[in-house]
PDB file of N, CA and C in Angstrom:
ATOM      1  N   UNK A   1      76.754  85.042 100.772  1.00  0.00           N
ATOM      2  CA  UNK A   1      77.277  84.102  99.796  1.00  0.00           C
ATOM      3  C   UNK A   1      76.682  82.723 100.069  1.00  0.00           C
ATOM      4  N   UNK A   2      75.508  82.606  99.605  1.00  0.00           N
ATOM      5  CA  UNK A   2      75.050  80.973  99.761  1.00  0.00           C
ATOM      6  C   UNK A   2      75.715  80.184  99.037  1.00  0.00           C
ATOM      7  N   UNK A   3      76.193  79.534  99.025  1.00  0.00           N
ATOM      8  CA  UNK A   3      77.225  78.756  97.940  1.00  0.00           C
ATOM      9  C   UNK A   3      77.553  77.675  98.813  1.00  0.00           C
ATOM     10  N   UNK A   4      77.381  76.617  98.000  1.00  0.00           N
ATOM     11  CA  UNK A   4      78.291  74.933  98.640  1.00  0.00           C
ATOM     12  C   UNK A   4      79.395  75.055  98.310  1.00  0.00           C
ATOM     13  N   UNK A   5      80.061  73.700  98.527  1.00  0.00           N
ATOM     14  CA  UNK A   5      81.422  72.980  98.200  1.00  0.00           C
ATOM     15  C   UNK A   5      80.849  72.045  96.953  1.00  0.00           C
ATOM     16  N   UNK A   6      81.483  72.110  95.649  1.00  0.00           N
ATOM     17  CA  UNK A   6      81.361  70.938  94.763  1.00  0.00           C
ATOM     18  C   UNK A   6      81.784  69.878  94.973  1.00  0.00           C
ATOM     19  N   UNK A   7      82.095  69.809  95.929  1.00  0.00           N
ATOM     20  CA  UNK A   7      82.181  68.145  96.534  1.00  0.00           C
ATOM     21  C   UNK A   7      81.340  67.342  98.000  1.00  0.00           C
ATOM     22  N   UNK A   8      81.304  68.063  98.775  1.00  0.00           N
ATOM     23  CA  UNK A   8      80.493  67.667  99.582  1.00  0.00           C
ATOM     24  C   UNK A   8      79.412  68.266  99.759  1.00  0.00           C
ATOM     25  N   UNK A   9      78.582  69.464  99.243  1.00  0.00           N
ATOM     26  CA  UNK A   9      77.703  70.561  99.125  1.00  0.00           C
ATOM     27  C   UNK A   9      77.506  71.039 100.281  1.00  0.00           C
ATOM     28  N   UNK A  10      78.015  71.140 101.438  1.00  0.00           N
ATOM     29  CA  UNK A  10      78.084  71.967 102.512  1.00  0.00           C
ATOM     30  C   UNK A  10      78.180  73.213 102.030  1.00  0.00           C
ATOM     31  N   UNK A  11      77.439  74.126 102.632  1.00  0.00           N
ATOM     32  CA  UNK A  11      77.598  75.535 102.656  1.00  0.00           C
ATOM     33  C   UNK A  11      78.736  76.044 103.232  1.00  0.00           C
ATOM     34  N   UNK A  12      79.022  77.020 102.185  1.00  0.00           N
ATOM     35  CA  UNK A  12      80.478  77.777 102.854  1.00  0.00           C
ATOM     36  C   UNK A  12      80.368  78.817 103.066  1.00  0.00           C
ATOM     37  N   UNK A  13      81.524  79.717 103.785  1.00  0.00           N
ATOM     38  CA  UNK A  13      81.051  81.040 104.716  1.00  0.00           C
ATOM     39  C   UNK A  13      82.450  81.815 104.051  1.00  0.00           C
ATOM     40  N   UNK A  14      82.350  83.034 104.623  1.00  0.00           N
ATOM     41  CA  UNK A  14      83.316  83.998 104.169  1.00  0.00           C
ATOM     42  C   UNK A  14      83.342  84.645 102.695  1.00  0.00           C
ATOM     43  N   UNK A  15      84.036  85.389 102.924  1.00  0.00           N
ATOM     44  CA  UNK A  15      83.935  86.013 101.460  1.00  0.00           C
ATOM     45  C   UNK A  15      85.360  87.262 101.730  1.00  0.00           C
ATOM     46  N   UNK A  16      85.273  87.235  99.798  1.00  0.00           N
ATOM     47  CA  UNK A  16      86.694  88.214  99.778  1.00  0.00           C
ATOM     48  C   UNK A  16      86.125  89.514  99.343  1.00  0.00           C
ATOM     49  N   UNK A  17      87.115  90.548  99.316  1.00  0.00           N
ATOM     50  CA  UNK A  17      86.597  91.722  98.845  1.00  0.00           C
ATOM     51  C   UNK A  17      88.190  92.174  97.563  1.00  0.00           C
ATOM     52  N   UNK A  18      87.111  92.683  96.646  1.00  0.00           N
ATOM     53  CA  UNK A  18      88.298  93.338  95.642  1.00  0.00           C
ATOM     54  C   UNK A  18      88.373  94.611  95.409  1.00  0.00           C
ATOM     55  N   UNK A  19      89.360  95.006  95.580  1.00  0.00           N
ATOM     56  CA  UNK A  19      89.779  96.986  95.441  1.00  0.00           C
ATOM     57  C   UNK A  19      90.624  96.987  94.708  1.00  0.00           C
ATOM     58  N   UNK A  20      90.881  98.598  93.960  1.00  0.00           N
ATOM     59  CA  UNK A  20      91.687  98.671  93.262  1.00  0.00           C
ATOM     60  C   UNK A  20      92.460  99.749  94.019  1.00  0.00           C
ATOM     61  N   UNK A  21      93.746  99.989  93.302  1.00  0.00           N
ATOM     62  CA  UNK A  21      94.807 100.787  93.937  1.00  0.00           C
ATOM     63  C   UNK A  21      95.921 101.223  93.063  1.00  0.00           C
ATOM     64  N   UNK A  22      96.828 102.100  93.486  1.00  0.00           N
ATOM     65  CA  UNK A  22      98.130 102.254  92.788  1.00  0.00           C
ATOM     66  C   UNK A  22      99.189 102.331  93.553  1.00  0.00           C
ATOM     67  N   UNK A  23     100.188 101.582  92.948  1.00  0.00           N
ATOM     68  CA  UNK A  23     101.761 101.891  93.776  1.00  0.00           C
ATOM     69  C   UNK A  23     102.342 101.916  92.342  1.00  0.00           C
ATOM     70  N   UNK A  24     103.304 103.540  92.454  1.00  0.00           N
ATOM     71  CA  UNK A  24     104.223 104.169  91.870  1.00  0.00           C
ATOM     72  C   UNK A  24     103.006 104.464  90.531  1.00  0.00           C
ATOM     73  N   UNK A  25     102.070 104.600  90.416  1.00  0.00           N
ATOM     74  CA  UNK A  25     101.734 105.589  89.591  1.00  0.00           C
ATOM     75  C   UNK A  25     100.712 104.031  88.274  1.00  0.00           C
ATOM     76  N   UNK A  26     101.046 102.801  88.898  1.00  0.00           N
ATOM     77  CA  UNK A  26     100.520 101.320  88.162  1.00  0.00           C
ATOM     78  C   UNK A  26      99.265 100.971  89.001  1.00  0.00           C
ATOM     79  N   UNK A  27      98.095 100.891  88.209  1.00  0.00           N
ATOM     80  CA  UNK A  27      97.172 100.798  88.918  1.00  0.00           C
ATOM     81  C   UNK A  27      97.284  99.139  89.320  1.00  0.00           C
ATOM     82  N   UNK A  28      96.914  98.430  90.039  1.00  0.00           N
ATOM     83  CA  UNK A  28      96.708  97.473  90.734  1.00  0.00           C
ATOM     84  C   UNK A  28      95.261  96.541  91.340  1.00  0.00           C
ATOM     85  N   UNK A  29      94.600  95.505  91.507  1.00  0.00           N
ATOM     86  CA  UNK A  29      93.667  95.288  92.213  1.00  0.00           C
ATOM     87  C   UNK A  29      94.213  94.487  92.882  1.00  0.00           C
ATOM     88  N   UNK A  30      93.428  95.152  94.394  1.00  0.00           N
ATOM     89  CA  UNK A  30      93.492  94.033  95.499  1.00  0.00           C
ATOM     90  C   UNK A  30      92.497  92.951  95.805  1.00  0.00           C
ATOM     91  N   UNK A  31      92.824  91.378  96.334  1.00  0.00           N
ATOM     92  CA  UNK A  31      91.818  91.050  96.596  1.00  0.00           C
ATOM     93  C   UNK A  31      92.018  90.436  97.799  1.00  0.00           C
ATOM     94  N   UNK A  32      91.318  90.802  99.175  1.00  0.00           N
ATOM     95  CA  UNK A  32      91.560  90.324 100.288  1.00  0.00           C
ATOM     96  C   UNK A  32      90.519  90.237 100.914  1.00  0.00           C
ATOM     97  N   UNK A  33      90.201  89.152 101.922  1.00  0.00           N
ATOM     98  CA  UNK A  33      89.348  88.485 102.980  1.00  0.00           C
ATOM     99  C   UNK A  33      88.663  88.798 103.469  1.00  0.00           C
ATOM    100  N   UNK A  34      87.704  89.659 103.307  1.00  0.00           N
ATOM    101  CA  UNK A  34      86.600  90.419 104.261  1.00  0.00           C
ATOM    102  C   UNK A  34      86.106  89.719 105.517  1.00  0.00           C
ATOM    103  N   UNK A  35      85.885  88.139 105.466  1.00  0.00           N
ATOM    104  CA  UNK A  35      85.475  87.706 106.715  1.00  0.00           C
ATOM    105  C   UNK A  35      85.833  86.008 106.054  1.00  0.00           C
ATOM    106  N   UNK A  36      86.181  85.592 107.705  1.00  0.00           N
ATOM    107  CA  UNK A  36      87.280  84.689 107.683  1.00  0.00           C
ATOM    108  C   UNK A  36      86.215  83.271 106.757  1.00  0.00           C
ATOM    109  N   UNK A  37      86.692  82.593 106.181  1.00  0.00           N
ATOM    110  CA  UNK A  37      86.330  82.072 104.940  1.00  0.00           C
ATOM    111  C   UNK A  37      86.920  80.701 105.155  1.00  0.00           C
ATOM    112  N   UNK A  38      86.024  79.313 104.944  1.00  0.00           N
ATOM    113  CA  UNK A  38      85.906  77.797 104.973  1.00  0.00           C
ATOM    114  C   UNK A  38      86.069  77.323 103.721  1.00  0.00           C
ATOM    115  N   UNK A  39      86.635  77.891 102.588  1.00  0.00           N
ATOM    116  CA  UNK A  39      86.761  77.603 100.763  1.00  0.00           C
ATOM    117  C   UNK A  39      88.150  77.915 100.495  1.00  0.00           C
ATOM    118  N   UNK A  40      88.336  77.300  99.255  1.00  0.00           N
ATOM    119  CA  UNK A  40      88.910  77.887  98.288  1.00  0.00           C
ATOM    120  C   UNK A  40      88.337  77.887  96.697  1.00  0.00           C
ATOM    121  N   UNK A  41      88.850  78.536  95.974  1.00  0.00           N
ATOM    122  CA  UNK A  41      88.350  78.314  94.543  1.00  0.00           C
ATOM    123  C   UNK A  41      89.511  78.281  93.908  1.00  0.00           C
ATOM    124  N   UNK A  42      89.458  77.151  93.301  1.00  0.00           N
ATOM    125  CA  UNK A  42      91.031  76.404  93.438  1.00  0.00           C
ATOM    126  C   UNK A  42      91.627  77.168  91.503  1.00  0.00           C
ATOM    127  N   UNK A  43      92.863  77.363  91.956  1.00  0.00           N
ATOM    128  CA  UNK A  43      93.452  78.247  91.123  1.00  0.00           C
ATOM    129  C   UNK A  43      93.601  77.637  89.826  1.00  0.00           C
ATOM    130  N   UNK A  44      93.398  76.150  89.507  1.00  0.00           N
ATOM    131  CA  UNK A  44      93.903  75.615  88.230  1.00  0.00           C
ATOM    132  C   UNK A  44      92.511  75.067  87.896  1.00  0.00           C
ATOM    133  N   UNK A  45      91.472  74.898  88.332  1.00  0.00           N
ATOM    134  CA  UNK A  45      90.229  74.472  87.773  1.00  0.00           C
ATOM    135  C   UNK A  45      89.002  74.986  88.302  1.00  0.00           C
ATOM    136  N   UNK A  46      89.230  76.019  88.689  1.00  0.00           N
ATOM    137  CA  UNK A  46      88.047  76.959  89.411  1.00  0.00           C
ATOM    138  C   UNK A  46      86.724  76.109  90.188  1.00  0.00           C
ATOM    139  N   UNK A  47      87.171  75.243  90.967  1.00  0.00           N
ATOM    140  CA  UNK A  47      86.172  74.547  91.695  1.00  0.00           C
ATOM    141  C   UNK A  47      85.988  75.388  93.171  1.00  0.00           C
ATOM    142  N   UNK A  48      85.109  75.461  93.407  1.00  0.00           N
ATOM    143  CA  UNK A  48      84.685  75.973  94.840  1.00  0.00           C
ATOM    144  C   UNK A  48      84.608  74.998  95.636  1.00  0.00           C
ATOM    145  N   UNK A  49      85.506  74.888  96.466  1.00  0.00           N
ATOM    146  CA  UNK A  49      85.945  73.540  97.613  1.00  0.00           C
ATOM    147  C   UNK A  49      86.061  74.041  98.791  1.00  0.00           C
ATOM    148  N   UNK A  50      85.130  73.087  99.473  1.00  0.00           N
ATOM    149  CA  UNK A  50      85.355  73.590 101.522  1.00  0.00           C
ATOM    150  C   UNK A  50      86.809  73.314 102.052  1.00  0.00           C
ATOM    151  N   UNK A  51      87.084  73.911 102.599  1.00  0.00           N
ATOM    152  CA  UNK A  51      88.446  73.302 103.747  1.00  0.00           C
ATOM    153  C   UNK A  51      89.094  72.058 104.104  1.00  0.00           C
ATOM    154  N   UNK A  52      87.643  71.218 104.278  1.00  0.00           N
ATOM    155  CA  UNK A  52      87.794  69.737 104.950  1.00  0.00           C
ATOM    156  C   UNK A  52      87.804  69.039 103.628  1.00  0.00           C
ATOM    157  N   UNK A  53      87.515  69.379 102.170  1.00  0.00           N
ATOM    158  CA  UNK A  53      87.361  68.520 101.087  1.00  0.00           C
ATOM    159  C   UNK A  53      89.349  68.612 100.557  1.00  0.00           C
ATOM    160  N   UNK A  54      89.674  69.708 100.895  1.00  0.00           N
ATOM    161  CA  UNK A  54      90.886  70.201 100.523  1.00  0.00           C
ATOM    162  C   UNK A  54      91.831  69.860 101.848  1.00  0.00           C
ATOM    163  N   UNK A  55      93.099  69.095 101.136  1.00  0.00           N
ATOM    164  CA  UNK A  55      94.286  69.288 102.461  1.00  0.00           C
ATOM    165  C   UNK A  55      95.212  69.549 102.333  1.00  0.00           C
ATOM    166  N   UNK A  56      95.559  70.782 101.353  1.00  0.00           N
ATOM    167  CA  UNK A  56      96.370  71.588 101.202  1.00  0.00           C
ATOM    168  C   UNK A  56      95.782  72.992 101.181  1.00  0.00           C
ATOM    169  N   UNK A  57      94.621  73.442 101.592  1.00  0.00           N
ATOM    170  CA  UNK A  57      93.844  75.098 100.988  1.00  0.00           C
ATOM    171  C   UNK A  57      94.743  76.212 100.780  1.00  0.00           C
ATOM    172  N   UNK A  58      95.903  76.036 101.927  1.00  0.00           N
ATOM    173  CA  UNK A  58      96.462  77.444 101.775  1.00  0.00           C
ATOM    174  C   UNK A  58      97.291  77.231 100.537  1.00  0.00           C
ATOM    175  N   UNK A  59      97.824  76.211  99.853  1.00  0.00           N
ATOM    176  CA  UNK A  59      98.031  76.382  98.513  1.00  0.00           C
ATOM    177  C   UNK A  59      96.944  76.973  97.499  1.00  0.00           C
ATOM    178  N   UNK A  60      95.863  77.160  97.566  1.00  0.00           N
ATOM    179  CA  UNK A  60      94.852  77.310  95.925  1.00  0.00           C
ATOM    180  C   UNK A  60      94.584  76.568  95.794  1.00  0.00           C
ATOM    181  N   UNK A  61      95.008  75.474  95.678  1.00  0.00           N
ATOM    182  CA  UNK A  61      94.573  74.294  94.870  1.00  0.00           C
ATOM    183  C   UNK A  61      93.639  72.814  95.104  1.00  0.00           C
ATOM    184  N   UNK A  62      92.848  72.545  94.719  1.00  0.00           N
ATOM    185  CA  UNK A  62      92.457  71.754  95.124  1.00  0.00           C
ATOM    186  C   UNK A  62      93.250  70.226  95.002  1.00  0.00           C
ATOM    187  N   UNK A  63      92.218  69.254  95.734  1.00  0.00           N
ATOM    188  CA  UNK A  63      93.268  67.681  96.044  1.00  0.00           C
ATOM    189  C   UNK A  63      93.594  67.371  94.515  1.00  0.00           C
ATOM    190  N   UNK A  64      92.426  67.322  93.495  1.00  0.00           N
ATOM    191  CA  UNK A  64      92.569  67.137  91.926  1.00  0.00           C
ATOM    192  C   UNK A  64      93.474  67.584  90.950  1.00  0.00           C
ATOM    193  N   UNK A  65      93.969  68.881  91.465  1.00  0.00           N
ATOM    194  CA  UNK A  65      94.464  69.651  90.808  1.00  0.00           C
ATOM    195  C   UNK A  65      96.100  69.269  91.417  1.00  0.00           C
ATOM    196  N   UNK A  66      96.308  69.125  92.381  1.00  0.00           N
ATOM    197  CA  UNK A  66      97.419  68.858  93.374  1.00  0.00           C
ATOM    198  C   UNK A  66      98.003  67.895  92.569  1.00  0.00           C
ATOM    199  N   UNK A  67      97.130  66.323  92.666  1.00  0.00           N
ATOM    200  CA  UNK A  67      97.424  65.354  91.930  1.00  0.00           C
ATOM    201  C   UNK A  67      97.552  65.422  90.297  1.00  0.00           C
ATOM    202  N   UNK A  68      96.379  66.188  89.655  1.00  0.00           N
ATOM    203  CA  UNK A  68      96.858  66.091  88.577  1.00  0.00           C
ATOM    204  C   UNK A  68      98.122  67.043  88.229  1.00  0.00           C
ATOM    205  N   UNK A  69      98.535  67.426  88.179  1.00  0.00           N
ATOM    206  CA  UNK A  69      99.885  68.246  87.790  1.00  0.00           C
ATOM    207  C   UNK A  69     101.198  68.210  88.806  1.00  0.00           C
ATOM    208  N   UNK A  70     101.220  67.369  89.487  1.00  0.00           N
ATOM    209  CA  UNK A  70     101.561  66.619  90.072  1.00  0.00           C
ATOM    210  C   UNK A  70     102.915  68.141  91.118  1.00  0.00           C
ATOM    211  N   UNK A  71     101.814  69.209  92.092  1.00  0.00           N
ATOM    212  CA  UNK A  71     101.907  69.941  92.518  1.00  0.00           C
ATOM    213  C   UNK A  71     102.887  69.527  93.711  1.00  0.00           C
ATOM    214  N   UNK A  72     104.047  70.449  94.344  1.00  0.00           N
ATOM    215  CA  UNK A  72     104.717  70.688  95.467  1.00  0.00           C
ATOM    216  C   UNK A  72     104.637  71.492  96.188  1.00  0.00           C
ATOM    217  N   UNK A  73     104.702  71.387  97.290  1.00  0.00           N
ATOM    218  CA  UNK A  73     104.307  72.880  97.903  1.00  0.00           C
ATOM    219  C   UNK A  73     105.621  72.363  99.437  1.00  0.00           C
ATOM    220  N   UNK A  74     105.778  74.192  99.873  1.00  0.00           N
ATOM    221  CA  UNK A  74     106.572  73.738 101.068  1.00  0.00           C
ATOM    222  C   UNK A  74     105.212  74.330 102.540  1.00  0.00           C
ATOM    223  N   UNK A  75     105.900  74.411 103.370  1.00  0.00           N
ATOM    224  CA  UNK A  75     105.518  74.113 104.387  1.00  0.00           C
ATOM    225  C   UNK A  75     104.246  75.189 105.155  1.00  0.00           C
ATOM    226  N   UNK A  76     104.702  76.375 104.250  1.00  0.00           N
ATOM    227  CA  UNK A  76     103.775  77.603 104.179  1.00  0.00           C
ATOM    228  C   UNK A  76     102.943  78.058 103.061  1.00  0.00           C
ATOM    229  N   UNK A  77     102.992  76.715 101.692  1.00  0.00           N
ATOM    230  CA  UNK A  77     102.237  76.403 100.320  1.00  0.00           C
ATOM    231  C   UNK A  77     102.098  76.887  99.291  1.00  0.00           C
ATOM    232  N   UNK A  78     103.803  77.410  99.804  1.00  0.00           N
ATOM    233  CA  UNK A  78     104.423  78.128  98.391  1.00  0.00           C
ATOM    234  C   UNK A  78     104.773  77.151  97.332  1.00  0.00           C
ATOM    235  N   UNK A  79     104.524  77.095  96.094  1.00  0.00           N
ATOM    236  CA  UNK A  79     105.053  76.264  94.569  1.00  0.00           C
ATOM    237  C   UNK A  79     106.368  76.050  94.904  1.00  0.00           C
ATOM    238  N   UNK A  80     107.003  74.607  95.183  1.00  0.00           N
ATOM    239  CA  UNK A  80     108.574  74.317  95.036  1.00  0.00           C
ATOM    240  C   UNK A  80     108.428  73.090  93.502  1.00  0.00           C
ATOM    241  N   UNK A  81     109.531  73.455  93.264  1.00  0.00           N
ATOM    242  CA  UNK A  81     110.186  72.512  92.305  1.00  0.00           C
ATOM    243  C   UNK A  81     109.942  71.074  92.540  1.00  0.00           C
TER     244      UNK A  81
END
């Protein structure tokens, strides 16, 4: 995955993997971490952002997105009220 950060263009590492599956008979896709990963691709404006550009990552979201919609998160970067 050669790919920067759209903000600082550092190259980022890791990558996810997607499978599909079924529980109770509903098919499903999974998508999980194949190797440990310095990004996110932020859930409300699909930017590809390094770690250090982001200081919330384990939310999704990037700093822009945080601020604009004026995002909460608790302590493990779950969506609070």
């Amino acid at each position: 995955m050669n790919q920067q950060c759209e903000l600082c263009e550092k190259e980022v590492h890791g990558e996810l993997g997607v499978f599909d599956g079924e529980i109770g008979g509903i098919g499903i896709v999974v998508i999980e971490e194949i190797s440990k990963r310095n990004w996110i691709l932020c859930d409300g404006c699909n930017v590809l952002v390094c770690h250090a550009c982001c200081t919330r990552p384990e939310t999704g979201y990037c700093n822009a997105c945080i601020d604009r919609y004026k995002l909460n998160f608790d302590e493990e970067g779950r969506l609070v009220d």
